[in-house]
C-alpha atoms as a PDB file:
ATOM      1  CA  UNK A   1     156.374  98.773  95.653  1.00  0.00           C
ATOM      2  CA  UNK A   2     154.699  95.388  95.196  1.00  0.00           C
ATOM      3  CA  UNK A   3     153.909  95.329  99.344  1.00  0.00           C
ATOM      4  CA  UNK A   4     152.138  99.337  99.162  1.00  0.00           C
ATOM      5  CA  UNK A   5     150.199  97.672  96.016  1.00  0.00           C
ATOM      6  CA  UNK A   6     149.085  94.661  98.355  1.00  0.00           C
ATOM      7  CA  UNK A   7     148.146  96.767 101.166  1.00  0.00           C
ATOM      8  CA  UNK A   8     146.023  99.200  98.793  1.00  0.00           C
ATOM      9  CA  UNK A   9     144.405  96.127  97.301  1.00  0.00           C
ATOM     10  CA  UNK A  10     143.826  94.987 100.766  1.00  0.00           C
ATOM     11  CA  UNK A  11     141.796  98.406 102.058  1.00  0.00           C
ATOM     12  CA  UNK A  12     140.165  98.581  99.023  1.00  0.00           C
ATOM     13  CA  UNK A  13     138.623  95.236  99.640  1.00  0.00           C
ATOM     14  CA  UNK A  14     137.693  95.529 103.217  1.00  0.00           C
ATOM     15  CA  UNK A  15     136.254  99.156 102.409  1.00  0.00           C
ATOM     16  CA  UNK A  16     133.836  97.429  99.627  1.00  0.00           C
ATOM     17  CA  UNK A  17     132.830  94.449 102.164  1.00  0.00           C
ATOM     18  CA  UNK A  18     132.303  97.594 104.727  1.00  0.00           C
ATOM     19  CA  UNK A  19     129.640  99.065 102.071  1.00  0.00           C
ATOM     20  CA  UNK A  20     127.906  95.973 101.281  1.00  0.00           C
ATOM     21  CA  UNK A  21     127.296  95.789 105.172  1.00  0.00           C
ATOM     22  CA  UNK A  22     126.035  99.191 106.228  1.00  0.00           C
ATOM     23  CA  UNK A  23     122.813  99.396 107.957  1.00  0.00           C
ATOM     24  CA  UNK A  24     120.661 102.485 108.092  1.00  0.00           C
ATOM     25  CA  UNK A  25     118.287 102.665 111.078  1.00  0.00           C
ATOM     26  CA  UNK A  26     114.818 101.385 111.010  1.00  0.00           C
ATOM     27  CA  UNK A  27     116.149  98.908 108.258  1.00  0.00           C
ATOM     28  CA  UNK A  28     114.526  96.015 107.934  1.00  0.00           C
ATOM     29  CA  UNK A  29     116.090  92.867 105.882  1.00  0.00           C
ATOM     30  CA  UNK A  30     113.714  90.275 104.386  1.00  0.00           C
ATOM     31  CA  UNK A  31     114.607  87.535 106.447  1.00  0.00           C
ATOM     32  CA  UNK A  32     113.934  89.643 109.478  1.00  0.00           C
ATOM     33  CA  UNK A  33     110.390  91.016 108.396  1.00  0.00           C
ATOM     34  CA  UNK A  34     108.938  87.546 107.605  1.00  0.00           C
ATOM     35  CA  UNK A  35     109.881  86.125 110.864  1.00  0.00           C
ATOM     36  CA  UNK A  36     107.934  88.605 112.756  1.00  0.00           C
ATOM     37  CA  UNK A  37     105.321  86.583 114.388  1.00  0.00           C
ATOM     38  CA  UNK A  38     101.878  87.162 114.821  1.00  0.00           C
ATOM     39  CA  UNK A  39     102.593  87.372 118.614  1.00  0.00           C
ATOM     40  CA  UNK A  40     104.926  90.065 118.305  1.00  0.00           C
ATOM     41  CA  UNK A  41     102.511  91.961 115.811  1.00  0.00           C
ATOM     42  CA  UNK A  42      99.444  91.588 118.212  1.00  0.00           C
ATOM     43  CA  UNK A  43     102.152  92.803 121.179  1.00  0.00           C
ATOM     44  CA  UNK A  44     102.804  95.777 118.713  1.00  0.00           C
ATOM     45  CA  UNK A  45      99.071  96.730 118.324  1.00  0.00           C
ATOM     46  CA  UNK A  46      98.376  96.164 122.113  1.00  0.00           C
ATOM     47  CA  UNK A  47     101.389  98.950 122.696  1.00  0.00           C
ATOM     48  CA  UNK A  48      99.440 100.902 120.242  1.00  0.00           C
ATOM     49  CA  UNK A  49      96.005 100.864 121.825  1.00  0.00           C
ATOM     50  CA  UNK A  50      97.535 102.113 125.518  1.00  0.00           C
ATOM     51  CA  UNK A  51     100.171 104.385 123.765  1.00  0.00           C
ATOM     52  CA  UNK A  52      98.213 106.160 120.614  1.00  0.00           C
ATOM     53  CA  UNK A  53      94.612 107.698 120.007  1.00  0.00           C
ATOM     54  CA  UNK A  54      93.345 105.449 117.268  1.00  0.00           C
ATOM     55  CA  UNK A  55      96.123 106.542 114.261  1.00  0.00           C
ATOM     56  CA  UNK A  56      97.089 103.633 111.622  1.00  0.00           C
ATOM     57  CA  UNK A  57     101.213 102.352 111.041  1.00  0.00           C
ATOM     58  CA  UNK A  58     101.791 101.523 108.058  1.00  0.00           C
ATOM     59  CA  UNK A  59     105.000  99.305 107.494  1.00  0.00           C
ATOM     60  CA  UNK A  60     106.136  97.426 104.031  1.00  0.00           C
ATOM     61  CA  UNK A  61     106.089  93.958 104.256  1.00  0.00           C
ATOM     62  CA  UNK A  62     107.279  92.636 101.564  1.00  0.00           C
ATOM     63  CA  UNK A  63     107.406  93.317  97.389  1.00  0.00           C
ATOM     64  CA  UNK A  64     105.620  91.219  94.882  1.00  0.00           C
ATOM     65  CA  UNK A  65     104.541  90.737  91.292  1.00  0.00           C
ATOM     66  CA  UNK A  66     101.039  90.994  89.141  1.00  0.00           C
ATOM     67  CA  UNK A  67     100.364  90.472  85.686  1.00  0.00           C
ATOM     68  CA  UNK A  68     100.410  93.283  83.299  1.00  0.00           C
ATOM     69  CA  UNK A  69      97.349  94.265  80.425  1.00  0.00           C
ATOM     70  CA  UNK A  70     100.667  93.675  77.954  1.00  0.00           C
ATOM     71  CA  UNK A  71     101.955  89.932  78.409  1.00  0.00           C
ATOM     72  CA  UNK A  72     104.455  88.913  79.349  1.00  0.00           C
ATOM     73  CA  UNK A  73     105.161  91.995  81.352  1.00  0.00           C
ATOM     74  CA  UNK A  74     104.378  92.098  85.351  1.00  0.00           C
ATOM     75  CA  UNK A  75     103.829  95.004  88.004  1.00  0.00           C
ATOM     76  CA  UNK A  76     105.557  95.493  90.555  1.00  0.00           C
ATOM     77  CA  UNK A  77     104.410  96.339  93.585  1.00  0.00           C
ATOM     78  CA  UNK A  78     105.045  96.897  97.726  1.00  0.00           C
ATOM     79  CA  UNK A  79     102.447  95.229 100.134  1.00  0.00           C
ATOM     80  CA  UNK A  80     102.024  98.028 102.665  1.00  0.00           C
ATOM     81  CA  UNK A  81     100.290  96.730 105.918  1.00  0.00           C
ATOM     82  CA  UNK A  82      98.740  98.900 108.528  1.00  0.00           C
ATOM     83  CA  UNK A  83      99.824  97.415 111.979  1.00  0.00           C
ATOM     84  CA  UNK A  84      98.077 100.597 114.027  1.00  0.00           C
ATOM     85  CA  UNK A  85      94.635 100.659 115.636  1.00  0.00           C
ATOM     86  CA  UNK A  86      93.238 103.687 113.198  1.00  0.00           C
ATOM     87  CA  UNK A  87      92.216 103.229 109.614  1.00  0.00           C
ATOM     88  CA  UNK A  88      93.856 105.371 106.664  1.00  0.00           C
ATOM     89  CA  UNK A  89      90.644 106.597 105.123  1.00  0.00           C
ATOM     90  CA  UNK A  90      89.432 106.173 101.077  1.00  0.00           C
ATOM     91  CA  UNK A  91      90.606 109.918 101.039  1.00  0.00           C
ATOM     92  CA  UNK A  92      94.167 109.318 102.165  1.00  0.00           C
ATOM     93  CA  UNK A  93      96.728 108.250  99.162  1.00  0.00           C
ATOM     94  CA  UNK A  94      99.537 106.181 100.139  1.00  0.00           C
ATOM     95  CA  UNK A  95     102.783 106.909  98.945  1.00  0.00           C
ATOM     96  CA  UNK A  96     105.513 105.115  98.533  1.00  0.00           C
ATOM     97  CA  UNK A  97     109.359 105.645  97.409  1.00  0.00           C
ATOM     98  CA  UNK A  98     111.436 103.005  95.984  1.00  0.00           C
ATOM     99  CA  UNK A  99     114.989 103.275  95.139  1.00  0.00           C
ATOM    100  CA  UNK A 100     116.992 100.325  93.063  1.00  0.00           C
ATOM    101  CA  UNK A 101     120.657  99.889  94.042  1.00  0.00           C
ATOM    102  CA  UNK A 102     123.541  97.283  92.345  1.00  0.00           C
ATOM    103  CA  UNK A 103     124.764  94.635  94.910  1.00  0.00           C
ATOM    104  CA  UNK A 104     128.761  93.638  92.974  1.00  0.00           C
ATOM    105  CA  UNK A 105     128.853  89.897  93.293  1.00  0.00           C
ATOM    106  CA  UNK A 106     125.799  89.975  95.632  1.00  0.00           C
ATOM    107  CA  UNK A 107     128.292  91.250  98.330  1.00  0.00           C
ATOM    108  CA  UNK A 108     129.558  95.055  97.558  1.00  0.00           C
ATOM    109  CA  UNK A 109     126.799  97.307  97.488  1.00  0.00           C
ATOM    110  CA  UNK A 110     127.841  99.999  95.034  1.00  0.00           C
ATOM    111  CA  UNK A 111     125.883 103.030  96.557  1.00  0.00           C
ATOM    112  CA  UNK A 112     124.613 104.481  93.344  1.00  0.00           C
ATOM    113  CA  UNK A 113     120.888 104.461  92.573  1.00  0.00           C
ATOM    114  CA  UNK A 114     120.526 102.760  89.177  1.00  0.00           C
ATOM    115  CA  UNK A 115     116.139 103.649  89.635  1.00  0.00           C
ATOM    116  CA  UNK A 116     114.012 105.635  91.584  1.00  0.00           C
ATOM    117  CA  UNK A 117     110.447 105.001  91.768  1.00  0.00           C
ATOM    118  CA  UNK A 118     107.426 107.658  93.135  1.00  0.00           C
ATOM    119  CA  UNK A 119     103.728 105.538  93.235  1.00  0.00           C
ATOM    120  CA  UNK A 120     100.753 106.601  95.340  1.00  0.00           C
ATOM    121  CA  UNK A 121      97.885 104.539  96.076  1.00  0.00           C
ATOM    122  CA  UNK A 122      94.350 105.142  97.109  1.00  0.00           C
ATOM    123  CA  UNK A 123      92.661 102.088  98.805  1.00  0.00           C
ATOM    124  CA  UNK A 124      89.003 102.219  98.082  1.00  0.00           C
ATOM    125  CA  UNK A 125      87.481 102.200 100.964  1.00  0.00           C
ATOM    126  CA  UNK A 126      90.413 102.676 103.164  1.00  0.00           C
ATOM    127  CA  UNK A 127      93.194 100.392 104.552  1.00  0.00           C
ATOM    128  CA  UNK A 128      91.679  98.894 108.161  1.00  0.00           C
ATOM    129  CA  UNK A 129      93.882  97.800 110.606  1.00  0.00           C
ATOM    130  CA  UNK A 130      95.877  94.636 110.042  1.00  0.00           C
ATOM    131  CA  UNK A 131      94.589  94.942 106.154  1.00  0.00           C
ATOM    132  CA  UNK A 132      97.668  95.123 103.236  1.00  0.00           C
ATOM    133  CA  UNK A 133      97.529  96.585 100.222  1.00  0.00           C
ATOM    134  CA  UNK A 134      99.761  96.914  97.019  1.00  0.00           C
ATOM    135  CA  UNK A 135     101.368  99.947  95.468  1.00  0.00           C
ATOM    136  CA  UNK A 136     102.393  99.456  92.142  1.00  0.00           C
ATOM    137  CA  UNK A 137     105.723 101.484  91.734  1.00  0.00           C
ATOM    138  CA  UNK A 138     106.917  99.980  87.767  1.00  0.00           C
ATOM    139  CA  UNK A 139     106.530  97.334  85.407  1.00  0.00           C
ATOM    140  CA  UNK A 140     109.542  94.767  85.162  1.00  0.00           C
ATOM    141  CA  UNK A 141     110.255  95.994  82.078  1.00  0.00           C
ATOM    142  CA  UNK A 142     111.726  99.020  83.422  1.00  0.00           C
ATOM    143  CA  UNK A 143     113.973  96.983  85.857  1.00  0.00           C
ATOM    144  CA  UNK A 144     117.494  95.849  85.053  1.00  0.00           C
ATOM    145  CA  UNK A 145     117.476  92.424  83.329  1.00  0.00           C
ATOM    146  CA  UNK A 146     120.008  90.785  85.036  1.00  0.00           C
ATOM    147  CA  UNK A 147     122.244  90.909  88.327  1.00  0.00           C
ATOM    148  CA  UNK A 148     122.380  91.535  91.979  1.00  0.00           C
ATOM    149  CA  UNK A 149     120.451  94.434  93.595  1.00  0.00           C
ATOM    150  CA  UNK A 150     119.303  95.802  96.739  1.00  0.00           C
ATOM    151  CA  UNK A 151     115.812  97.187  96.869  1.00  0.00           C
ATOM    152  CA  UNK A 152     114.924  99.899  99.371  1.00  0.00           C
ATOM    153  CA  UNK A 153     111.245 101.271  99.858  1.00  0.00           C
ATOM    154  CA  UNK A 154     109.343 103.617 101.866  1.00  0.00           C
ATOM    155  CA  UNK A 155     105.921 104.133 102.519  1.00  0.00           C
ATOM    156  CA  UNK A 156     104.439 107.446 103.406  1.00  0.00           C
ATOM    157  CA  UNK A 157     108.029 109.153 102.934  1.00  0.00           C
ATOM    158  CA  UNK A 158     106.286 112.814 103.285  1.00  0.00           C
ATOM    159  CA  UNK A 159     104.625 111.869 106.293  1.00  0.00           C
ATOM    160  CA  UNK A 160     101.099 112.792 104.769  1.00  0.00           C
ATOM    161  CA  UNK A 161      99.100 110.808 106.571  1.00  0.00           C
ATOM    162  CA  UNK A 162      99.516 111.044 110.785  1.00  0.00           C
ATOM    163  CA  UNK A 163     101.096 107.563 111.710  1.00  0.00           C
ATOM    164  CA  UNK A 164     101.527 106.188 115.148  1.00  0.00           C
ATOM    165  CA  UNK A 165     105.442 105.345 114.384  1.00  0.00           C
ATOM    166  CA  UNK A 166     107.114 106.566 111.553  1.00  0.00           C
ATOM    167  CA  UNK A 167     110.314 104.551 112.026  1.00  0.00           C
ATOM    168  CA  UNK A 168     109.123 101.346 110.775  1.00  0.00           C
ATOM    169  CA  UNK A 169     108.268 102.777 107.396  1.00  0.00           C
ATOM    170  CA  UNK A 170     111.643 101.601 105.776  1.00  0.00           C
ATOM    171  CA  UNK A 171     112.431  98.230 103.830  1.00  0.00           C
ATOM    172  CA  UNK A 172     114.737  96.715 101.959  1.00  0.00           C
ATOM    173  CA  UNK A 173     115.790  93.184 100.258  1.00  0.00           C
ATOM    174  CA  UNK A 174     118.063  92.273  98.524  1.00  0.00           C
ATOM    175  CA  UNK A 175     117.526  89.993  95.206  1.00  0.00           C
ATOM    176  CA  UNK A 176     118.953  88.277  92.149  1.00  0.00           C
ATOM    177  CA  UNK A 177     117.483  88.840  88.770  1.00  0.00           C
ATOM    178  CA  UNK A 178     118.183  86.383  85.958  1.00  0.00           C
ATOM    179  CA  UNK A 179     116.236  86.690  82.221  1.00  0.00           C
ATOM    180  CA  UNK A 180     115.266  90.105  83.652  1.00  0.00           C
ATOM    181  CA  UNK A 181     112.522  87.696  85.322  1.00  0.00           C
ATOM    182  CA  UNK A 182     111.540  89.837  88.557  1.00  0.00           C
ATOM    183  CA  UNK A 183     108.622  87.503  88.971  1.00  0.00           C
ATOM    184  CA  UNK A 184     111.189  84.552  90.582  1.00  0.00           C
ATOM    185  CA  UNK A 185     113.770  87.446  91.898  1.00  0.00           C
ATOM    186  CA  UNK A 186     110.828  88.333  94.136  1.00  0.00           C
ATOM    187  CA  UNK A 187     109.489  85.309  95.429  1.00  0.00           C
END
């Protein structure tokens, strides 16, 4: 009895670790996104200009946090950089889906979406090439206040606006919130 316990106990471990370390393709970690160099981004446009007639990529680079109009609240936002020769035009509004998972311990993911965030943004005058931008998606005061939780965005889910490659358009990262203070979690 006490060995069939152990071995259920056992498989029920390994299958959390297994769900904290799923991948889904085009997934791109923090740590993996900010050591893209600028050599490897000018490579990527270079590809572009031979490969693609003049269309804008749009990729998330990272999330961040701005002040709010009610203190001591903060947005929060994606920085969505066009890496493709074209421009998105002032006309264009770029879209972005966020969805806010719990990471037990900071190692099991538990696969159940605790938020889910739709934001579109226009960029007067247009997002250039090489140019970011941020989409507010929530305030912080609509976040959990405390834990570990993985982060996953996408920009231009819908594929609305033509894109050279629409497999970079997935991020995630993973962060600790303390004090329900999302302006350290995301730095």
């Amino acid at each position: 009895m006490q060995k069939i316990l152990l071995k259920r106990i056992v498989i029920l471990g390994f299958s959390f670790l297994f769900l904290g370390t799923i991948a889904f393709p085009g997934m791109v970690t923090r740590a993996s996104s900010s050591q893209m160099s600028e050599t490897s981004e000018k490579s990527l446009a270079t590809i572009s200009d031979t490969s693609y007639d003049g269309k804008p990529d749009l990729i998330i680079v990272g999330l961040g946090t701005r002040p709010d109009n009610i203190p001591p609240h903060n947005w929060v936002y994606c920085v969505v950089k066009n890496i493709g020769i074209g421009s998105v035009t002032a006309y264009d509004f770029i879209d972005v889906k966020v969805e806010i998972k719990r990471v037990f311990l900071g190692v099991f993911l538990i696969n159940k979406t605790l938020k889910t965030f739709f934001a579109s943004g226009l960029s007067s005058g247009g997002l250039p090439p090489n140019n970011t931008t941020g989409i507010e998606f929530t305030t912080d005061r609509r976040l959990p206040a405390w834990g570990f939780y993985r982060i996953y965005c996408w920009v231009n889910p819908d594929k609305r606006i033509e894109e050279t490659d629409y497999n970079n358009n997935f991020y995630t990262q993973d962060v600790f919130v303390l004090f329900g203070d999302w302006v350290k979690a995301l730095s």
